[in-house]
PDB file of N, CA and C in Angstrom:
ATOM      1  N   UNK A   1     104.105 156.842 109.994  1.00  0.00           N
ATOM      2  CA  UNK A   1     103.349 156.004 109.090  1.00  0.00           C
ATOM      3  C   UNK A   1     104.012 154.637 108.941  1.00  0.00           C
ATOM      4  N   UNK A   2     105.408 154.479 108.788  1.00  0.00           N
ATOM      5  CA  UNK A   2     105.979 153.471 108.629  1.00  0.00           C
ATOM      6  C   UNK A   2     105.405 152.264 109.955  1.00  0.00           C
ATOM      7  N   UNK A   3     105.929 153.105 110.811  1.00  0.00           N
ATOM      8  CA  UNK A   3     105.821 152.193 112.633  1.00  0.00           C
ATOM      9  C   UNK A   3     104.404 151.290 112.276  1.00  0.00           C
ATOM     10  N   UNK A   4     103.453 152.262 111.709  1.00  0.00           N
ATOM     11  CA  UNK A   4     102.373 151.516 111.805  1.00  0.00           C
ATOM     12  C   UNK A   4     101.645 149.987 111.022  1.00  0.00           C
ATOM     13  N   UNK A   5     102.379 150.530 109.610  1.00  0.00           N
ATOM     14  CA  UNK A   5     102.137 149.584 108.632  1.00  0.00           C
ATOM     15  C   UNK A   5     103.511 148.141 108.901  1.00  0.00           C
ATOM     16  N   UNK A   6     104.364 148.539 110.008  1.00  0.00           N
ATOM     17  CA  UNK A   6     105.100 147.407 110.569  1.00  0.00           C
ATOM     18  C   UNK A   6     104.462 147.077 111.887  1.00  0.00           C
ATOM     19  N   UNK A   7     103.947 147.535 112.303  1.00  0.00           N
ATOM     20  CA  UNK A   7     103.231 147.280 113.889  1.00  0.00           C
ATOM     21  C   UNK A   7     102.171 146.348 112.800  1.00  0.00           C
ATOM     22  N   UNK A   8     101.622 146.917 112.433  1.00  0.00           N
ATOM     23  CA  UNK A   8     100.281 145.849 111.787  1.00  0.00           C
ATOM     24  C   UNK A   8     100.557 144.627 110.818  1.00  0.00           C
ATOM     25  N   UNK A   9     101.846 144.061 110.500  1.00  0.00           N
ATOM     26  CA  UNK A   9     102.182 142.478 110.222  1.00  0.00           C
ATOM     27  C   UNK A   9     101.734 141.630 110.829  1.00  0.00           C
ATOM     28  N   UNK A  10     102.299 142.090 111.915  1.00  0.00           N
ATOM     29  CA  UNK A  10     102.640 140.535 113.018  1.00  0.00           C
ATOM     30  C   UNK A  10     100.385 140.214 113.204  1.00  0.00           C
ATOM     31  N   UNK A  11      99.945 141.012 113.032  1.00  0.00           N
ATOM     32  CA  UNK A  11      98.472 140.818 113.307  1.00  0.00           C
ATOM     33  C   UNK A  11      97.938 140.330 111.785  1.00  0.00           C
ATOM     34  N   UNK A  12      98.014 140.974 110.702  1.00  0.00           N
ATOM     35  CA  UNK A  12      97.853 140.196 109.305  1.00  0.00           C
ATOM     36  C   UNK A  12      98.510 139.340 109.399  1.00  0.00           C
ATOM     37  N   UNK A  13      99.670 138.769 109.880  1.00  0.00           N
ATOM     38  CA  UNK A  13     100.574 137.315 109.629  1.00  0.00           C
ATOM     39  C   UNK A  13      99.607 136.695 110.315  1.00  0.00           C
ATOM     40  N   UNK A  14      98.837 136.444 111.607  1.00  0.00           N
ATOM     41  CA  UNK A  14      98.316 135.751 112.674  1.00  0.00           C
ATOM     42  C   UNK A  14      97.285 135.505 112.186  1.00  0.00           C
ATOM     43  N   UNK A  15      96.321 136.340 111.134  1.00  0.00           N
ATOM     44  CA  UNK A  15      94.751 136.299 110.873  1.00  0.00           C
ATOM     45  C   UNK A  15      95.442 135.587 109.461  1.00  0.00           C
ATOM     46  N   UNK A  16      96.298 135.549 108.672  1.00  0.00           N
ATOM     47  CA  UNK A  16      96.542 134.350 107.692  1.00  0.00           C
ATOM     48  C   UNK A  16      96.706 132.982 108.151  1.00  0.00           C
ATOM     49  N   UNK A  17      97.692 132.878 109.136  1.00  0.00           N
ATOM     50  CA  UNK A  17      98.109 131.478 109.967  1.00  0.00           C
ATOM     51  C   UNK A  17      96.531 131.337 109.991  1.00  0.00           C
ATOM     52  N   UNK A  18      95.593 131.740 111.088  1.00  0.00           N
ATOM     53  CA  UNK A  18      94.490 131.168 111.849  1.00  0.00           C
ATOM     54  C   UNK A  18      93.556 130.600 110.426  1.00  0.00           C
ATOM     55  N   UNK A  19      93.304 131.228 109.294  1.00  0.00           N
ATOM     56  CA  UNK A  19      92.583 131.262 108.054  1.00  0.00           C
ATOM     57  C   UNK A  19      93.082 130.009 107.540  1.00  0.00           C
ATOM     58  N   UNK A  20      94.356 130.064 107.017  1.00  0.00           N
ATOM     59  CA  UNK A  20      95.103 128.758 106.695  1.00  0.00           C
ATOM     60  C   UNK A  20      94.658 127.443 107.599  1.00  0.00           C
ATOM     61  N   UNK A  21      94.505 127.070 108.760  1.00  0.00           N
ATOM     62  CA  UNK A  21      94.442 126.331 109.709  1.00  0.00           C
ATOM     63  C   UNK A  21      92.831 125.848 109.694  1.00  0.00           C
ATOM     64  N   UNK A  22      91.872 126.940 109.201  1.00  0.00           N
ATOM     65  CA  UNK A  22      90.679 126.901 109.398  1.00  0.00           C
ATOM     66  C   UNK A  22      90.134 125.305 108.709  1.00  0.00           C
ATOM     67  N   UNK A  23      90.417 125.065 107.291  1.00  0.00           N
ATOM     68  CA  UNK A  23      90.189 123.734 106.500  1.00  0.00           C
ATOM     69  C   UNK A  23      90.615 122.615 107.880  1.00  0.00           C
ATOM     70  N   UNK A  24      91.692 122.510 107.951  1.00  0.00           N
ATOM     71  CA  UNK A  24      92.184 121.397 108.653  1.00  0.00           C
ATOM     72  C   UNK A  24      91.511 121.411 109.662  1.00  0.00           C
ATOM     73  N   UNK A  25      91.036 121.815 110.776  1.00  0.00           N
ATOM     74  CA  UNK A  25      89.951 121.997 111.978  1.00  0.00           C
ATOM     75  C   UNK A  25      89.025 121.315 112.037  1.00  0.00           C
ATOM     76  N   UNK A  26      88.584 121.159 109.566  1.00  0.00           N
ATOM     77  CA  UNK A  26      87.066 120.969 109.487  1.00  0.00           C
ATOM     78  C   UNK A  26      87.589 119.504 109.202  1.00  0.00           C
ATOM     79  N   UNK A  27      88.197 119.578 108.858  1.00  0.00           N
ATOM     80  CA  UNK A  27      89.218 117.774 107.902  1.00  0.00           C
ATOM     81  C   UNK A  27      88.686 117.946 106.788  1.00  0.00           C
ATOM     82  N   UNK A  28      89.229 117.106 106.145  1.00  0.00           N
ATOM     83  CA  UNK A  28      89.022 116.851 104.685  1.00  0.00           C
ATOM     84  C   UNK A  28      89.101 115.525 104.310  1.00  0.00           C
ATOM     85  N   UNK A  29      88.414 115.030 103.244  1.00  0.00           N
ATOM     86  CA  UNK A  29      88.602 113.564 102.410  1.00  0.00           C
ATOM     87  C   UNK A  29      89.354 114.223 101.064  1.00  0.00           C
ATOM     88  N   UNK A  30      89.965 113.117 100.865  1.00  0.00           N
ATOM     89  CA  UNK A  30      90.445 113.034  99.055  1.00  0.00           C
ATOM     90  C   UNK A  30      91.044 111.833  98.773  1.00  0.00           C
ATOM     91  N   UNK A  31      90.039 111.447  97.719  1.00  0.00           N
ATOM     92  CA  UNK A  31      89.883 110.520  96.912  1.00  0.00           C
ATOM     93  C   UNK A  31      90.556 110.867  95.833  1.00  0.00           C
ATOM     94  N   UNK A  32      91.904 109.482  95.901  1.00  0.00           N
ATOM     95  CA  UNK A  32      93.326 110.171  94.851  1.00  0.00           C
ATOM     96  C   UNK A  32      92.521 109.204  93.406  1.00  0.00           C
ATOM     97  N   UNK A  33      92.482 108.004  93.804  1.00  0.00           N
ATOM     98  CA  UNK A  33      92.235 107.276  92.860  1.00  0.00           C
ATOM     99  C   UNK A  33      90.931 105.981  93.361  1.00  0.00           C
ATOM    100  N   UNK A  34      90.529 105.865  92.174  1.00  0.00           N
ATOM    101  CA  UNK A  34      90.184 106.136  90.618  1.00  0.00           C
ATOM    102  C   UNK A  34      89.262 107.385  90.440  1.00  0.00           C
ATOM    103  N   UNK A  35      89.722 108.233  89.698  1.00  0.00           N
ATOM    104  CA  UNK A  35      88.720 109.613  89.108  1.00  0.00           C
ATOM    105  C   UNK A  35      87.431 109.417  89.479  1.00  0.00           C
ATOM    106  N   UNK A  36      86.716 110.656  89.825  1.00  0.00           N
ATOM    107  CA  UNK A  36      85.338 110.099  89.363  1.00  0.00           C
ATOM    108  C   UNK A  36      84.533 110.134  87.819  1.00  0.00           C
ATOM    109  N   UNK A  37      84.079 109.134  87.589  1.00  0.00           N
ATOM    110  CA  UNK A  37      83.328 109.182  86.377  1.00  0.00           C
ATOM    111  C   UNK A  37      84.354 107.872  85.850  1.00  0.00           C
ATOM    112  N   UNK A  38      85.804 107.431  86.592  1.00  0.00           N
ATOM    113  CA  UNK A  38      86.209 106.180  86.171  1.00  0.00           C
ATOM    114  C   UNK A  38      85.098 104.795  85.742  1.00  0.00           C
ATOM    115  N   UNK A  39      85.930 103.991  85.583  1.00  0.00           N
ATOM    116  CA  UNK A  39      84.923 102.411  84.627  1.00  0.00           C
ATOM    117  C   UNK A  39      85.982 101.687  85.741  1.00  0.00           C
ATOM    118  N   UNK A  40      85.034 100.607  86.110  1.00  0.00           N
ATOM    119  CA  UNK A  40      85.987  99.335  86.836  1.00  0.00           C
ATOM    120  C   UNK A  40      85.395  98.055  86.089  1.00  0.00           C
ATOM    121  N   UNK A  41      86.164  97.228  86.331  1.00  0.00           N
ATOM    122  CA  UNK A  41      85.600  96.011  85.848  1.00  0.00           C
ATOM    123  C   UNK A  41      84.785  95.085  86.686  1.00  0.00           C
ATOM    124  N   UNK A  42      83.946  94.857  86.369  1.00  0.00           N
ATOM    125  CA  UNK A  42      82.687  93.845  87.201  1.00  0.00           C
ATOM    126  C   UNK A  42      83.170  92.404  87.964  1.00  0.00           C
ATOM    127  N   UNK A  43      84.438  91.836  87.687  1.00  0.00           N
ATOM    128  CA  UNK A  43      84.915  90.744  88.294  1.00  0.00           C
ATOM    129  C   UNK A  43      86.688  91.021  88.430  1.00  0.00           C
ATOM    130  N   UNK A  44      87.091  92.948  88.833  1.00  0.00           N
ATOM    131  CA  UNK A  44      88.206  92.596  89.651  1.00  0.00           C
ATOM    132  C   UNK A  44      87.403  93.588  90.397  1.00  0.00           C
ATOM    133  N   UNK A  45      87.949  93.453  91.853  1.00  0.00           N
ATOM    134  CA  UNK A  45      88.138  94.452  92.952  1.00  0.00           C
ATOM    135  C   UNK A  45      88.806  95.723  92.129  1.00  0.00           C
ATOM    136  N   UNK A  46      88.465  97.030  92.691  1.00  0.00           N
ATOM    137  CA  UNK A  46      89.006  98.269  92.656  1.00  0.00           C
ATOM    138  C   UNK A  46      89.952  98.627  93.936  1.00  0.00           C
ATOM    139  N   UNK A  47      90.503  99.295  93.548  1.00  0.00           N
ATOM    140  CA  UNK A  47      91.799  99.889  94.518  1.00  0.00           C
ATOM    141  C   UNK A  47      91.527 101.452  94.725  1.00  0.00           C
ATOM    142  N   UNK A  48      91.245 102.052  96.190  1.00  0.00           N
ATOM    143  CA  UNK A  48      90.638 103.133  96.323  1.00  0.00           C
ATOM    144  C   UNK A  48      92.028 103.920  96.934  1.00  0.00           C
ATOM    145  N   UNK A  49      92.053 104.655  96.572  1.00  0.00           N
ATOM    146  CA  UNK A  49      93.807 105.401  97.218  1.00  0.00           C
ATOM    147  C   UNK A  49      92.941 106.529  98.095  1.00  0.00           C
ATOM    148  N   UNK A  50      92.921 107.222  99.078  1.00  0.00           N
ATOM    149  CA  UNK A  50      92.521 107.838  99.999  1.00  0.00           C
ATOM    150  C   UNK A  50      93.665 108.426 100.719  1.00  0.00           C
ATOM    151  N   UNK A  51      93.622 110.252 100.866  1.00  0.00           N
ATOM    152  CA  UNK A  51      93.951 110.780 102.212  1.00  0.00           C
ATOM    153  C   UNK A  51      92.788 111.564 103.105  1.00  0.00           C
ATOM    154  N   UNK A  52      93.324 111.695 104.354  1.00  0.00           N
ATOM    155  CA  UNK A  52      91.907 112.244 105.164  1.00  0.00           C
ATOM    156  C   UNK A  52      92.635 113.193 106.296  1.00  0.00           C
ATOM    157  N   UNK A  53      91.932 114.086 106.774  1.00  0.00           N
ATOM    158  CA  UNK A  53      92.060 114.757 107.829  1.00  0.00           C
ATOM    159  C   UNK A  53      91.171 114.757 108.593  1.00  0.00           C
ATOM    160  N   UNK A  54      90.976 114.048 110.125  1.00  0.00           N
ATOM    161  CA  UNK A  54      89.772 114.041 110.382  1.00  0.00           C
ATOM    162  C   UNK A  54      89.127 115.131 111.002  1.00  0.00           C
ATOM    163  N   UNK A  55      89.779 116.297 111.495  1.00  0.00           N
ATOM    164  CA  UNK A  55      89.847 117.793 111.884  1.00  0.00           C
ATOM    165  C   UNK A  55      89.672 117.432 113.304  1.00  0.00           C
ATOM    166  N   UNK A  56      89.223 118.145 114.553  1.00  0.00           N
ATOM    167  CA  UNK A  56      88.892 118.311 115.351  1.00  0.00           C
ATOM    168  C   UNK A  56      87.805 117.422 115.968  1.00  0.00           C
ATOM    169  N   UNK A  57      86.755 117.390 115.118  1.00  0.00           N
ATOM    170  CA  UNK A  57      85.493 116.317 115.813  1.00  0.00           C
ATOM    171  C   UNK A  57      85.420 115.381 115.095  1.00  0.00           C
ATOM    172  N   UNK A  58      86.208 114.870 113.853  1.00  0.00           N
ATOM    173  CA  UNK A  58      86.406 113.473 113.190  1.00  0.00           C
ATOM    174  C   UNK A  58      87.256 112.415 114.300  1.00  0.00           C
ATOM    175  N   UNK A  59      87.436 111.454 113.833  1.00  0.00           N
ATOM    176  CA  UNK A  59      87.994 110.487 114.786  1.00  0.00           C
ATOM    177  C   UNK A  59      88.917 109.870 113.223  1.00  0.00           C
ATOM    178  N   UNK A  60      88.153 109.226 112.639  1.00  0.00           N
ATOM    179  CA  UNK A  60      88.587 107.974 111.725  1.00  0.00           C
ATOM    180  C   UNK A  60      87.381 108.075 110.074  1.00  0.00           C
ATOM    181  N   UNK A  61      88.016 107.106 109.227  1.00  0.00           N
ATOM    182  CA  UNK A  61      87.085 107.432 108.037  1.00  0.00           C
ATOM    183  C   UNK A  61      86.823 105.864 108.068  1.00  0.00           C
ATOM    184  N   UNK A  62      85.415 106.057 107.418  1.00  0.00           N
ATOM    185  CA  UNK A  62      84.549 104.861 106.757  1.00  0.00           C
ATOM    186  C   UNK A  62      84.428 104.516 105.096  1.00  0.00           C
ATOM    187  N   UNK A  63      84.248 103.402 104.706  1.00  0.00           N
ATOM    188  CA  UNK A  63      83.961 103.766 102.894  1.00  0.00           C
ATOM    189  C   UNK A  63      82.570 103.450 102.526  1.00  0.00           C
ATOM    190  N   UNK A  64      81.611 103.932 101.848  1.00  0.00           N
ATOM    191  CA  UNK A  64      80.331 103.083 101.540  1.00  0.00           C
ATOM    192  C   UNK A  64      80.280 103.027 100.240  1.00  0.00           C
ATOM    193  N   UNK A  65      79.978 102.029  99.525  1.00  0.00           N
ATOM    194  CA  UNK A  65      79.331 102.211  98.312  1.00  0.00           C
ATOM    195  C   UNK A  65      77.810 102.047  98.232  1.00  0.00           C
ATOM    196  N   UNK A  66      77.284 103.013  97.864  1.00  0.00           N
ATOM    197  CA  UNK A  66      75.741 103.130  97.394  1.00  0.00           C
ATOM    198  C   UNK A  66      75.264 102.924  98.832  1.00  0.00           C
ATOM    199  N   UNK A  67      75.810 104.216  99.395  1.00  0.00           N
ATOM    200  CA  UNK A  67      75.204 104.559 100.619  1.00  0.00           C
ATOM    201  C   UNK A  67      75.423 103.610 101.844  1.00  0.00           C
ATOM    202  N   UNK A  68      75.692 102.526 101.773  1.00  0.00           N
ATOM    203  CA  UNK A  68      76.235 101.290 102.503  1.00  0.00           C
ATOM    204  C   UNK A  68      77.937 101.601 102.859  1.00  0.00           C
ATOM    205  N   UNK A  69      77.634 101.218 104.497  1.00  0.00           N
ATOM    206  CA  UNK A  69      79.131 101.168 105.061  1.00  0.00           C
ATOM    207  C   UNK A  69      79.909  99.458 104.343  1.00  0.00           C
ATOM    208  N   UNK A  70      80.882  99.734 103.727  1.00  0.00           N
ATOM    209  CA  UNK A  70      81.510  98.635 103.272  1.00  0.00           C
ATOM    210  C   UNK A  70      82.759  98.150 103.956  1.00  0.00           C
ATOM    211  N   UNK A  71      83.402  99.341 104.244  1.00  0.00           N
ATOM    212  CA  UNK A  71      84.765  99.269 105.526  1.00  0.00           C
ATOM    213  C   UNK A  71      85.257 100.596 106.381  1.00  0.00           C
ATOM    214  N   UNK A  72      86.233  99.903 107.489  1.00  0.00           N
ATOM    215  CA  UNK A  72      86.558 101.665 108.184  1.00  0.00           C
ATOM    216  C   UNK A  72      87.708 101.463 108.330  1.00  0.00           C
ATOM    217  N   UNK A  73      88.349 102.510 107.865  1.00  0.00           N
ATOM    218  CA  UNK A  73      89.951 102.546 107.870  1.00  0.00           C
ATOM    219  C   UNK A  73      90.467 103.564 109.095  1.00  0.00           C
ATOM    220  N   UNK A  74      91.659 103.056 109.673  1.00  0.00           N
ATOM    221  CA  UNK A  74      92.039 103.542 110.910  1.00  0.00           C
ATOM    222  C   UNK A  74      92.831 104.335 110.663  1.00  0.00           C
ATOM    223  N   UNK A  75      93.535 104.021 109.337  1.00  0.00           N
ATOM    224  CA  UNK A  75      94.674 104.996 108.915  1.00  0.00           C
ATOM    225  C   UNK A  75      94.259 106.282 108.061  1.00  0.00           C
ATOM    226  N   UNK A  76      95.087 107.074 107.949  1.00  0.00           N
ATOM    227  CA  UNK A  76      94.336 108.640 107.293  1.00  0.00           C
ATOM    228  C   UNK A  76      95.292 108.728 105.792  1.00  0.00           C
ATOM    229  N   UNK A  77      95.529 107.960 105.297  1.00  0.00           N
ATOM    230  CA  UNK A  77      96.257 107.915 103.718  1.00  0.00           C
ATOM    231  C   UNK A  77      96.560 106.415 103.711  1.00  0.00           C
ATOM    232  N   UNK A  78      95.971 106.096 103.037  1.00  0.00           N
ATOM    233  CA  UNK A  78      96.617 104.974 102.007  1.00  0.00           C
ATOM    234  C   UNK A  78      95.806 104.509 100.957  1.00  0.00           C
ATOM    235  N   UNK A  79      95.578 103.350 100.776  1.00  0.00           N
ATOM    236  CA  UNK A  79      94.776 102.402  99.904  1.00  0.00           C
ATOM    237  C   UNK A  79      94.003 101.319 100.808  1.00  0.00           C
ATOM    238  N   UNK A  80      92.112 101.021  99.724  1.00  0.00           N
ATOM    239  CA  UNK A  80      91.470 100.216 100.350  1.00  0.00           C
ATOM    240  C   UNK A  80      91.098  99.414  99.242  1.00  0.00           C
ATOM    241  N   UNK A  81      90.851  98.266  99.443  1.00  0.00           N
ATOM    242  CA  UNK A  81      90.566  97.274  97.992  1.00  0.00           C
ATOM    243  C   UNK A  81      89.194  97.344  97.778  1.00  0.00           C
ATOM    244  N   UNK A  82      88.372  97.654  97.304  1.00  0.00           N
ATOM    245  CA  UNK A  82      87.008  97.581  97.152  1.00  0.00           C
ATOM    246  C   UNK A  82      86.469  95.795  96.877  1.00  0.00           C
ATOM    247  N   UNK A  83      85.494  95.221  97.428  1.00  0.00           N
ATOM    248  CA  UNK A  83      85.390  93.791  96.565  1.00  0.00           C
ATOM    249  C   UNK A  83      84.608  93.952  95.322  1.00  0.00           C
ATOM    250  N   UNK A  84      84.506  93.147  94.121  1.00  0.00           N
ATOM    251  CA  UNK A  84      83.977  93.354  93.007  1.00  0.00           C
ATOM    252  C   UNK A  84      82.505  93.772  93.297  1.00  0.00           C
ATOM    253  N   UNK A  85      82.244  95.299  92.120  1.00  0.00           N
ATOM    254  CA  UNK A  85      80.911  95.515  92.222  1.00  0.00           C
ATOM    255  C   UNK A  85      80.135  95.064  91.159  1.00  0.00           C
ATOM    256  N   UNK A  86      79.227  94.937  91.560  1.00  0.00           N
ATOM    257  CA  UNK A  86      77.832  94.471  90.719  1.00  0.00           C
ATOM    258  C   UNK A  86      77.615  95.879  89.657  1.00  0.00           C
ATOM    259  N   UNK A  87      77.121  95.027  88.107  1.00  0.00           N
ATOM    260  CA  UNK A  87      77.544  96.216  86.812  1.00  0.00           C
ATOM    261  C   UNK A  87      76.313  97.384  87.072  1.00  0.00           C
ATOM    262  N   UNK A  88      76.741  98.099  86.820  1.00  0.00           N
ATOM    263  CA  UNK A  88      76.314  99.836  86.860  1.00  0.00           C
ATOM    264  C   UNK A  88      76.781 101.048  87.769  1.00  0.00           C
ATOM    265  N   UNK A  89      76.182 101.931  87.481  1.00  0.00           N
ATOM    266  CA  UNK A  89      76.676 103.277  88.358  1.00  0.00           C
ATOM    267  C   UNK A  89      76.615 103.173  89.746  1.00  0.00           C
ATOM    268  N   UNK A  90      78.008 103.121  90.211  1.00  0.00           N
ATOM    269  CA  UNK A  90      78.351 103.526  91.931  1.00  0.00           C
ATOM    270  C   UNK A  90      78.738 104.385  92.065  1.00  0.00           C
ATOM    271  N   UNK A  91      77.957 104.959  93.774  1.00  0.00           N
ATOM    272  CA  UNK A  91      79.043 106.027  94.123  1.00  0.00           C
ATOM    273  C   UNK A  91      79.475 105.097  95.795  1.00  0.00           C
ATOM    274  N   UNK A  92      80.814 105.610  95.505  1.00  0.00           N
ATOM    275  CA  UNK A  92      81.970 105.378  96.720  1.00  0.00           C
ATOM    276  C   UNK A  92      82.427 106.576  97.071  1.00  0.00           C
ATOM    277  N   UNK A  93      82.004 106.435  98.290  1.00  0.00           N
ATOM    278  CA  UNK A  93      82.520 107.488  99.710  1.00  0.00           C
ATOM    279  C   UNK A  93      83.197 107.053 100.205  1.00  0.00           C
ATOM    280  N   UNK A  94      83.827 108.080 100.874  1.00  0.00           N
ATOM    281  CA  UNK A  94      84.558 108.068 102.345  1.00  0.00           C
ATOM    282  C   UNK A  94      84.128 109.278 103.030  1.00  0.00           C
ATOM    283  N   UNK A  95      84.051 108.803 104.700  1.00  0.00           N
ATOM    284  CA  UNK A  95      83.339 109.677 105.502  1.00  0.00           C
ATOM    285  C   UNK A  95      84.382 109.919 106.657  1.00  0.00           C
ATOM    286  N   UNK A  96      84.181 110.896 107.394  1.00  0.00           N
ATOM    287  CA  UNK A  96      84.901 111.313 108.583  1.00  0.00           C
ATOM    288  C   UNK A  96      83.940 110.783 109.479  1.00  0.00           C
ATOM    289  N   UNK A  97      83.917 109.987 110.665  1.00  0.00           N
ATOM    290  CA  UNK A  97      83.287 110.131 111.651  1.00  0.00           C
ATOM    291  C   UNK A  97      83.913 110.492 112.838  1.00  0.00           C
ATOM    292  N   UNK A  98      82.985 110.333 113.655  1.00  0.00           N
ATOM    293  CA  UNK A  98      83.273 110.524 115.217  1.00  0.00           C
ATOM    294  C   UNK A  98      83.719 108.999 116.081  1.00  0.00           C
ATOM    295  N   UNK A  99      84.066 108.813 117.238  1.00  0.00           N
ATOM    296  CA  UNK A  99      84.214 107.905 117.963  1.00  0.00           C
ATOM    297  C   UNK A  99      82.940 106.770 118.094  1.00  0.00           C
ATOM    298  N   UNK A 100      81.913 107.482 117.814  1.00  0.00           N
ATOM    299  CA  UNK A 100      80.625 106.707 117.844  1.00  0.00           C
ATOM    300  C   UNK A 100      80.520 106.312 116.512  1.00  0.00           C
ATOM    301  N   UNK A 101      81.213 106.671 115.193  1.00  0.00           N
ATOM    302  CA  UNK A 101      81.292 106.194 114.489  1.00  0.00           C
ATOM    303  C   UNK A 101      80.082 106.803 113.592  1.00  0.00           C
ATOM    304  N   UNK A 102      79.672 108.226 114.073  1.00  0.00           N
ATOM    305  CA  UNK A 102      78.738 108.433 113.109  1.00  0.00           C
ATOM    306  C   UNK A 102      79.658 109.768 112.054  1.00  0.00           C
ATOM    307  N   UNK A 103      79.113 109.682 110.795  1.00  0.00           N
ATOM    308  CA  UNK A 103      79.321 110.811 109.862  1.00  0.00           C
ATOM    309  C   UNK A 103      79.545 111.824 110.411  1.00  0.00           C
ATOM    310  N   UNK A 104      79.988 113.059 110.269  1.00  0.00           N
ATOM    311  CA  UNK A 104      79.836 114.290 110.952  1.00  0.00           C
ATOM    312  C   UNK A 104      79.982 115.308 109.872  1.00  0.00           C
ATOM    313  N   UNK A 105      79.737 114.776 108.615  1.00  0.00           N
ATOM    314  CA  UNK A 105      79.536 115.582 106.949  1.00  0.00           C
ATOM    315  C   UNK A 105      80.211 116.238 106.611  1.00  0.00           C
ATOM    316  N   UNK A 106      81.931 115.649 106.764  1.00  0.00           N
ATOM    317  CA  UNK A 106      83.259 115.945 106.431  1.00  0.00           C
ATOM    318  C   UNK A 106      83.345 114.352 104.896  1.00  0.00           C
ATOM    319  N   UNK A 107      83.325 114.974 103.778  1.00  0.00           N
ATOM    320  CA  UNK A 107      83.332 113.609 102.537  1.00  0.00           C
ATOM    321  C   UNK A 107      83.606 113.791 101.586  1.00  0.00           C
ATOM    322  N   UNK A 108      83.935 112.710 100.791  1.00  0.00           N
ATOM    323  CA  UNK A 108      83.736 112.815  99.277  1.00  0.00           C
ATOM    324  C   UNK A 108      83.353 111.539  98.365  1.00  0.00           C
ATOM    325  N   UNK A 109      83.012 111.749  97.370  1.00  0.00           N
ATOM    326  CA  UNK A 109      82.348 111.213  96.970  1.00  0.00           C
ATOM    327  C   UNK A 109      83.083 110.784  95.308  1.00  0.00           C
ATOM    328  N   UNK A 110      82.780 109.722  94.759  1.00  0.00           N
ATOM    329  CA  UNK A 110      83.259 109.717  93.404  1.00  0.00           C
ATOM    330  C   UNK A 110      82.112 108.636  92.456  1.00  0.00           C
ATOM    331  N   UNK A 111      81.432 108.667  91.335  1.00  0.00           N
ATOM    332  CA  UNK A 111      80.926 108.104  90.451  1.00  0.00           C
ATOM    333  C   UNK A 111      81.441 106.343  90.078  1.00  0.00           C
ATOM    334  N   UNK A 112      81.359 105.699  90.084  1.00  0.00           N
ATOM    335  CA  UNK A 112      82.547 104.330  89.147  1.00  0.00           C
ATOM    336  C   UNK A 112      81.068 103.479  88.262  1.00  0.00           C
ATOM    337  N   UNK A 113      81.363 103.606  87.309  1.00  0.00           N
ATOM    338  CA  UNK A 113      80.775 102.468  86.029  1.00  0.00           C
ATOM    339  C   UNK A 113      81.656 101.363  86.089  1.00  0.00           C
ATOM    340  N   UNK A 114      80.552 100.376  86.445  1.00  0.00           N
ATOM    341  CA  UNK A 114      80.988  99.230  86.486  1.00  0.00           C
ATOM    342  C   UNK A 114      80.316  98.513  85.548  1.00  0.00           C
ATOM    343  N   UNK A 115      81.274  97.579  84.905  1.00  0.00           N
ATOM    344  CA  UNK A 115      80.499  97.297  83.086  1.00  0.00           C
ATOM    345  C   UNK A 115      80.760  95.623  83.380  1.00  0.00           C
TER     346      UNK A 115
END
């Protein structure tokens, strides 16, 4: 009984590794800063802090506000300056694309009131 329940690790260790690994494959966005549901001010720029994984069929990330491509960042963590938005409810993305530069519906998304 023992042999067996040690023979059968090394195969539960391998189906955790592969499980663990599975997210990263798909990539991920995260949007560090500003919260969503944050307030910006209508005449400064916002500062967007971003990490990304672009997984397997991502290439690079894009940002849009209100559905509009606004910039594309080459790097996979840092910060992007937003230029001042016009007052009311935005949403700002970031997208994973491909080499062609299209979406491939790896994102996230965040709210900003702009007053």
């Amino acid at each position: 009984m023992m042999r067996w329940v040690w023979g059968a690790c090394p195969c539960v260790l391998a189906i955790s590794v592969a499980l663990a690994a599975a997210p990263a494959a798909e990539g991920y966005v995260k949007i560090v800063a500003p919260a969503d549901g944050a307030k910006a001010q209508r005449m400064k720029p916002a500062t967007l802090v971003y990490e990304a994984n672009p997984g397997a069929r991502g290439e690079h990330v894009h940002v849009y506000v209100d559905g509009r491509e606004v910039g594309i960042l080459r790097r996979l963590k840092g910060s992007y300056t937003l230029k001042p938005l016009s007052p009311g409810q935005r949403t700002v993305c970031i997208k994973v694309v491909n080499r062609a530069h299209v979406p491939i519906g790896v994102e996230q998304c965040i709210k900003l009131t702009v007053e």
